[in-house]
C-alpha atoms as a PDB file:
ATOM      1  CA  UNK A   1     -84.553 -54.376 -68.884  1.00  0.00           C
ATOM      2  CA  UNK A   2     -84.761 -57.396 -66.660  1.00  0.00           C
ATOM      3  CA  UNK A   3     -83.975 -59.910 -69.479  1.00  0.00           C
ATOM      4  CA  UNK A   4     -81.114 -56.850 -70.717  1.00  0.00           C
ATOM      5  CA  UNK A   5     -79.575 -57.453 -66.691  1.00  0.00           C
ATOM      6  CA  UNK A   6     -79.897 -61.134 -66.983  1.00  0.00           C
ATOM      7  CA  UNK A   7     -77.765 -61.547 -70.170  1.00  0.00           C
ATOM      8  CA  UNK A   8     -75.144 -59.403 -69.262  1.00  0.00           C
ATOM      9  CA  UNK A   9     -74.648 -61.359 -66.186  1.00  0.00           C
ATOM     10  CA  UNK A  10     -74.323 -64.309 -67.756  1.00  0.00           C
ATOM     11  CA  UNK A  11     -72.006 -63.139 -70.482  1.00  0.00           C
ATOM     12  CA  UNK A  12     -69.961 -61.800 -67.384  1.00  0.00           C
ATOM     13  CA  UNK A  13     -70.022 -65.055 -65.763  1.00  0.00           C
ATOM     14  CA  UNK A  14     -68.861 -67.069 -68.992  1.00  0.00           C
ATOM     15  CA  UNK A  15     -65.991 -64.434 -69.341  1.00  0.00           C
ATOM     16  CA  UNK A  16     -65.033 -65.363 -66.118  1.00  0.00           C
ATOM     17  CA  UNK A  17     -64.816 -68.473 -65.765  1.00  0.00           C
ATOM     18  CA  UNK A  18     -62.857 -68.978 -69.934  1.00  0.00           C
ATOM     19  CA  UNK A  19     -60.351 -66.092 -68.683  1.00  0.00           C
ATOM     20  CA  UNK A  20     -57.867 -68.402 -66.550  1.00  0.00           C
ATOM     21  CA  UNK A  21     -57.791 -70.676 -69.582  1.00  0.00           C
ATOM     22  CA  UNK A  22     -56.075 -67.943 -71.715  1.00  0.00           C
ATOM     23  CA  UNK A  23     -54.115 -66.520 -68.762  1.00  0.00           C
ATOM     24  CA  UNK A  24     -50.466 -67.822 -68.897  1.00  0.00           C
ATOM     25  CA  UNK A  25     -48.967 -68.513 -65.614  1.00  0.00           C
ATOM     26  CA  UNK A  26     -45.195 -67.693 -64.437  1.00  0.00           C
ATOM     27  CA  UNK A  27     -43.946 -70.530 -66.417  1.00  0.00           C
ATOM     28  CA  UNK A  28     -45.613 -69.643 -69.456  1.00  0.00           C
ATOM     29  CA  UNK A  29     -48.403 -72.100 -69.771  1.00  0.00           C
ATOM     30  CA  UNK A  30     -52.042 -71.761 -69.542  1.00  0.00           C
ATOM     31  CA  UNK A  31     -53.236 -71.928 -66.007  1.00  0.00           C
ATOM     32  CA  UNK A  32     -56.377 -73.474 -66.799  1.00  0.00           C
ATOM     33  CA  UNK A  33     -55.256 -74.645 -70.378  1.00  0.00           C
ATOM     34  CA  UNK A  34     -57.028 -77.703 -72.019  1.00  0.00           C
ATOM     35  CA  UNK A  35     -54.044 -79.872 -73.764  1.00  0.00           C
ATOM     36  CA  UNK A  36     -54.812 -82.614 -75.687  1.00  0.00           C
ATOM     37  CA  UNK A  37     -52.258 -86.045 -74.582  1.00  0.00           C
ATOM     38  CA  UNK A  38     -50.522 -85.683 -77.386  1.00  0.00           C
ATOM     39  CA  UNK A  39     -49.160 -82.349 -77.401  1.00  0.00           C
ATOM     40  CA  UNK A  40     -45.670 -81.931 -76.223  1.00  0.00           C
ATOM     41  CA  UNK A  41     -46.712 -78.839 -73.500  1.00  0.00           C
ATOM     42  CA  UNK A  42     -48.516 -81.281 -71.198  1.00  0.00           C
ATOM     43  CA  UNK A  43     -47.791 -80.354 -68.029  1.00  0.00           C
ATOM     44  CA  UNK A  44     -46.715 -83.750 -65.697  1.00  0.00           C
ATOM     45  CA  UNK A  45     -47.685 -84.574 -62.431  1.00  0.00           C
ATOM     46  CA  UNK A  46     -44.568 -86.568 -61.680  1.00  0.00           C
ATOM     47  CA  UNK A  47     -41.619 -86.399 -63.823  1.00  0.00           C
ATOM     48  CA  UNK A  48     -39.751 -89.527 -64.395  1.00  0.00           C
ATOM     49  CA  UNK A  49     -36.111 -89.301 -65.143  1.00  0.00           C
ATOM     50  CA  UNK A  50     -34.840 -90.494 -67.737  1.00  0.00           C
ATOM     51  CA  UNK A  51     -32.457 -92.963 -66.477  1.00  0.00           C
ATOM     52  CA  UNK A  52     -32.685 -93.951 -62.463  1.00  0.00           C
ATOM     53  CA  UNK A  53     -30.351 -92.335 -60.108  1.00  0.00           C
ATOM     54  CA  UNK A  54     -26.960 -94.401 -59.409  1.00  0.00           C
ATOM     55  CA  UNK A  55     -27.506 -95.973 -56.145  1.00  0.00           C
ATOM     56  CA  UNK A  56     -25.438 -94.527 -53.564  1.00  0.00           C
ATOM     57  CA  UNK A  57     -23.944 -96.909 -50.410  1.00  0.00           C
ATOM     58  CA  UNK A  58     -22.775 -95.840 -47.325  1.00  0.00           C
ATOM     59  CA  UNK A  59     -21.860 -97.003 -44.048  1.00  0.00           C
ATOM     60  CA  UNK A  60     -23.307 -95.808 -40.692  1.00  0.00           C
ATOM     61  CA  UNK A  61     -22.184 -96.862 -37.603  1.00  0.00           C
ATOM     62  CA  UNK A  62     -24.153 -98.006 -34.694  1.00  0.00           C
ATOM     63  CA  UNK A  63     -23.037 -98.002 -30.965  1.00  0.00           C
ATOM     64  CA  UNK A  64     -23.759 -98.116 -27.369  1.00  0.00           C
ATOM     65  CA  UNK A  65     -22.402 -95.685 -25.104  1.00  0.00           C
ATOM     66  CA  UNK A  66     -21.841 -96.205 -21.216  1.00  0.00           C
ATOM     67  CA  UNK A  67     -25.550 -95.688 -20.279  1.00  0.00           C
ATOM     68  CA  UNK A  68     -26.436 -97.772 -22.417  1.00  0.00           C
ATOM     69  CA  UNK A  69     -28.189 -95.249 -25.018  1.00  0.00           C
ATOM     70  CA  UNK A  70     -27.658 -96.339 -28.901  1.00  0.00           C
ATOM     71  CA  UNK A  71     -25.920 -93.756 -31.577  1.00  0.00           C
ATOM     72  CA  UNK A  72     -25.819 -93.498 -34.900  1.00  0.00           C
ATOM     73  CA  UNK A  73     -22.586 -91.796 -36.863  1.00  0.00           C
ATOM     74  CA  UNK A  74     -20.521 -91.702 -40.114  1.00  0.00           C
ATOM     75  CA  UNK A  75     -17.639 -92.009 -37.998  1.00  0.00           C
ATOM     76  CA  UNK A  76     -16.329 -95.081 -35.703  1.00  0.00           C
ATOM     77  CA  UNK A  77     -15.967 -94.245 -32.045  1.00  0.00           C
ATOM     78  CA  UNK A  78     -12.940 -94.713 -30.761  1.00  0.00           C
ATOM     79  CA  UNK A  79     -12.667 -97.157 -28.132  1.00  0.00           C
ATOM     80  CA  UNK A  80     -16.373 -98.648 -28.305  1.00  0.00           C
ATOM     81  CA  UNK A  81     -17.623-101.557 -29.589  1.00  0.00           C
ATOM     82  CA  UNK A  82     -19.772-101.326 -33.046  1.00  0.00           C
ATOM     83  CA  UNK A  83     -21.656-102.638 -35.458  1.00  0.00           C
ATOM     84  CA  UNK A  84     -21.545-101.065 -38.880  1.00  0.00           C
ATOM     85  CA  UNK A  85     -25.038-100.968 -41.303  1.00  0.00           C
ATOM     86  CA  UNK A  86     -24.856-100.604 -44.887  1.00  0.00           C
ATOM     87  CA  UNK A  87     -27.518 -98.006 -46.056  1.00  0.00           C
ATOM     88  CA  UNK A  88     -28.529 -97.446 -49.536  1.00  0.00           C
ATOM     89  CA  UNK A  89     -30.402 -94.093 -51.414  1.00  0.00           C
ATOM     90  CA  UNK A  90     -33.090 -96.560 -52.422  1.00  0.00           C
ATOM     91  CA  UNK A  91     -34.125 -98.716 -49.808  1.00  0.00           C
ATOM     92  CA  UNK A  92     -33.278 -96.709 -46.863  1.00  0.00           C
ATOM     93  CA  UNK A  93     -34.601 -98.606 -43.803  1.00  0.00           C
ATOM     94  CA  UNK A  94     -32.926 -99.232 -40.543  1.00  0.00           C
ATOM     95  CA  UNK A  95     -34.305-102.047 -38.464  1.00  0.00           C
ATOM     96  CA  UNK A  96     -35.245-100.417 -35.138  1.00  0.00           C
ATOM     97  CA  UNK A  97     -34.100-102.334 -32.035  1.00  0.00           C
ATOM     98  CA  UNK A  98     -35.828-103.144 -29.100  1.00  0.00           C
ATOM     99  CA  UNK A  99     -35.372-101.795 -25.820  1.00  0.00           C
ATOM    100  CA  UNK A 100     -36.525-103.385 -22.209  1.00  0.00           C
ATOM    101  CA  UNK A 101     -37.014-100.867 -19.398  1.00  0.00           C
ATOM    102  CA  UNK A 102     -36.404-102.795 -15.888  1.00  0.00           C
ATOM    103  CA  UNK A 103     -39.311-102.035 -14.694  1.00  0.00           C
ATOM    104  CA  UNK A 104     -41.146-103.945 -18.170  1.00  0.00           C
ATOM    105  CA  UNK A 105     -38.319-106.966 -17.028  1.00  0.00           C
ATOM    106  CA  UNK A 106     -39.459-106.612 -13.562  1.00  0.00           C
ATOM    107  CA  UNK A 107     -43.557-106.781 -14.412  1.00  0.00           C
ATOM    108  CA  UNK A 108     -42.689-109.914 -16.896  1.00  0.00           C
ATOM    109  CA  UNK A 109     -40.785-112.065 -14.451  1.00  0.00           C
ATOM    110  CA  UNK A 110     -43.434-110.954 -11.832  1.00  0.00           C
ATOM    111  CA  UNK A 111     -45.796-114.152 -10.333  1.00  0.00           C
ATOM    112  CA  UNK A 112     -48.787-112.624 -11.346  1.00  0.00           C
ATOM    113  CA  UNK A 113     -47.839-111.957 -15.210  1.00  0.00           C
ATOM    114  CA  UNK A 114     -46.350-115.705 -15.399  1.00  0.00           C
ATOM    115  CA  UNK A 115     -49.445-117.371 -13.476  1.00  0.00           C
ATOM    116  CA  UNK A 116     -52.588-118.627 -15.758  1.00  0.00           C
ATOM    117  CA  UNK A 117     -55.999-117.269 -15.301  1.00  0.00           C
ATOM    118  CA  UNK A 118     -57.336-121.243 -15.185  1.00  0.00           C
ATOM    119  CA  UNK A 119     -55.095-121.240 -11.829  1.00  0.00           C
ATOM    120  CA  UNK A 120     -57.687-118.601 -10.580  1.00  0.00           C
ATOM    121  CA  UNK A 121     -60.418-121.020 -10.481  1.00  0.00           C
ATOM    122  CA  UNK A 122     -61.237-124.341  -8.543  1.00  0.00           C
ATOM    123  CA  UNK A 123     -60.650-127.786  -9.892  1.00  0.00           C
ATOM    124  CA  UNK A 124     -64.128-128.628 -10.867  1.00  0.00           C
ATOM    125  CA  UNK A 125     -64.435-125.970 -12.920  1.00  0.00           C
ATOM    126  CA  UNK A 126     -61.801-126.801 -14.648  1.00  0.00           C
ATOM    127  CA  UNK A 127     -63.070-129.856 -15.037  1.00  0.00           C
ATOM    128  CA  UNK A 128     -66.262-128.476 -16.393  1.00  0.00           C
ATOM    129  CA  UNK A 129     -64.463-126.371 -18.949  1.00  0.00           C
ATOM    130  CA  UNK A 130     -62.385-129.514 -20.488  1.00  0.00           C
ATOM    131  CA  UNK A 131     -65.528-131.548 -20.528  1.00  0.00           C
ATOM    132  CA  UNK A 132     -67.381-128.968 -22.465  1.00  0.00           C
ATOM    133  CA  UNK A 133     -64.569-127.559 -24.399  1.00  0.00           C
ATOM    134  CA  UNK A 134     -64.827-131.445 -25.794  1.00  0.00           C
ATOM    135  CA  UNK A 135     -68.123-131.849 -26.211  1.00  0.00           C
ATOM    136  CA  UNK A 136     -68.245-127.946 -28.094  1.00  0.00           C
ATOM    137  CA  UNK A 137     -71.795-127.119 -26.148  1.00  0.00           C
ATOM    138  CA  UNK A 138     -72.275-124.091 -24.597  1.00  0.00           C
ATOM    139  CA  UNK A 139     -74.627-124.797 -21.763  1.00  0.00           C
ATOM    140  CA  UNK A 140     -75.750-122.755 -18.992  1.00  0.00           C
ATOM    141  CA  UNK A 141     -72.991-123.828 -16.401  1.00  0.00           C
ATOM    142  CA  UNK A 142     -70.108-123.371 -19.136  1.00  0.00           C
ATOM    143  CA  UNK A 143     -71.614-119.895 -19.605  1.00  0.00           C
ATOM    144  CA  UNK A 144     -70.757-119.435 -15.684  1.00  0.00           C
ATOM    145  CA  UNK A 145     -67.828-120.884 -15.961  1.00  0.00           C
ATOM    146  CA  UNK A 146     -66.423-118.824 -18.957  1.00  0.00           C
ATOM    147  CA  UNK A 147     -67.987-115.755 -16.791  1.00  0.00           C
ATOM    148  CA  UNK A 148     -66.030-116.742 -13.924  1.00  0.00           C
ATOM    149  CA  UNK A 149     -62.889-117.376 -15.369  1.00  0.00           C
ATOM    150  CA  UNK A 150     -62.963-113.753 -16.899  1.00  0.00           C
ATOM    151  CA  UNK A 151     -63.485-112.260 -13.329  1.00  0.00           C
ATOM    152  CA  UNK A 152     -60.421-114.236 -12.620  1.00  0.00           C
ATOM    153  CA  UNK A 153     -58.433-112.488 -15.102  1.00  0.00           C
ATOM    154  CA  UNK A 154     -59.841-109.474 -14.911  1.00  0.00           C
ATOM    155  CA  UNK A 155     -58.581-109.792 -11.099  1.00  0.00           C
ATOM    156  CA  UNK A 156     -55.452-110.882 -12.437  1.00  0.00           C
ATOM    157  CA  UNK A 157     -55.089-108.129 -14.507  1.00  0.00           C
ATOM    158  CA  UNK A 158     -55.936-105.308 -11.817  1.00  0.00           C
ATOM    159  CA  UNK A 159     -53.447-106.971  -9.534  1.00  0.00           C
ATOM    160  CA  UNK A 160     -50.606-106.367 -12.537  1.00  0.00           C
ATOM    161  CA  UNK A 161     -51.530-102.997 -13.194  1.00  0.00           C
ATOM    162  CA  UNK A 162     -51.334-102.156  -9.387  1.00  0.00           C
ATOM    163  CA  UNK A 163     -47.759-103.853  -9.318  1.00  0.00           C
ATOM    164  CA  UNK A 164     -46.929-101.680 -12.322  1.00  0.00           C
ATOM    165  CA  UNK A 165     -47.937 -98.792 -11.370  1.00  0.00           C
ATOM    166  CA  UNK A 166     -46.187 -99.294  -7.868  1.00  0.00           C
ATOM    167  CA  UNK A 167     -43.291 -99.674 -10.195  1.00  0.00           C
ATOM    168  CA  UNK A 168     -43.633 -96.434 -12.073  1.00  0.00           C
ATOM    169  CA  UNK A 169     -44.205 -94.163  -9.115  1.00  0.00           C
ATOM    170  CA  UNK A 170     -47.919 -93.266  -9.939  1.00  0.00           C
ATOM    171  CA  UNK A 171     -49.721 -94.076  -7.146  1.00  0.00           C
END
């Protein structure tokens, strides 16, 4: 009875899993169907047309408006300066343009993010660093050195982010 169980289960199991393949879907096609790559019913991932879409090119218009924010239209504005970008249905890529906050202006023309960390250090350091960044030795002093100079920036760099976070309010 056991062996009786066993086979039935497995017959069920079979049935199962060959049903889908004989099962047509809403388009009329097997949903599990085997096709061979000949047949003309293969189903394609990715259709390709037959001949490629005519390329389509349009203007846009790009402008500025009193505060400065940029717009994009299919129609000039009237009484504003603007540029006008060709755009195509194949390559369809506008450059984006970059923006500078005042505050980013401000922390770039700032002493601190001009100045160089080698200022940071003494003179015979630096002296230390050329004459070993000649000979290409690491020793034990240039190890020092390098150490110190990164304190130096990292000191550098802490003073920035305090100026630029004075800047932004954050404190």
């Amino acid at each position: 009875m056991k062996w009786v169980f066993r086979g039935l289960t497995l017959i069920s199991l079979m049935a199962a899993l060959a049903l889908p393949m004989f099962i047509k879907d809403r388009h009329g096609n097997n949903m599990l169907g085997i096709s061979l790559p000949g047949s003309v019913d293969t189903p394609a991932l990715v259709k390709v047309p037959q001949s490629l879409e005519p390329e389509v090119v349009r203007e846009v218009f790009k402008w500025r408006d009193a505060d400065g924010v940029l717009h994009y239209g299919d129609a000039p504005p009237d009484g504003v300066k603007f540029e006008t970008i060709t755009v195509s249905n194949r390559i369809n890529v506008i450059k984006s343009v970059p923006v500078e906050r005042p505050e980013e202006k401000a922390a770039r023309e700032s002493p601190v993010a001009g100045s160089s960390p080698r200022d940071a250090i003494s003179e015979e350091a630096k002296e230390k660093l050329e004459e070993a960044a000649q000979q290409d030795v690491l020793s034990v002093e240039r190890a020092m050195d390098i150490m110190n100079e990164a304190k130096a920036v990292r000191e550098l760099m802490e003073a920035r982010n305090q100026q630029l976070s004075k800047l932004v309010g954050d404190e």
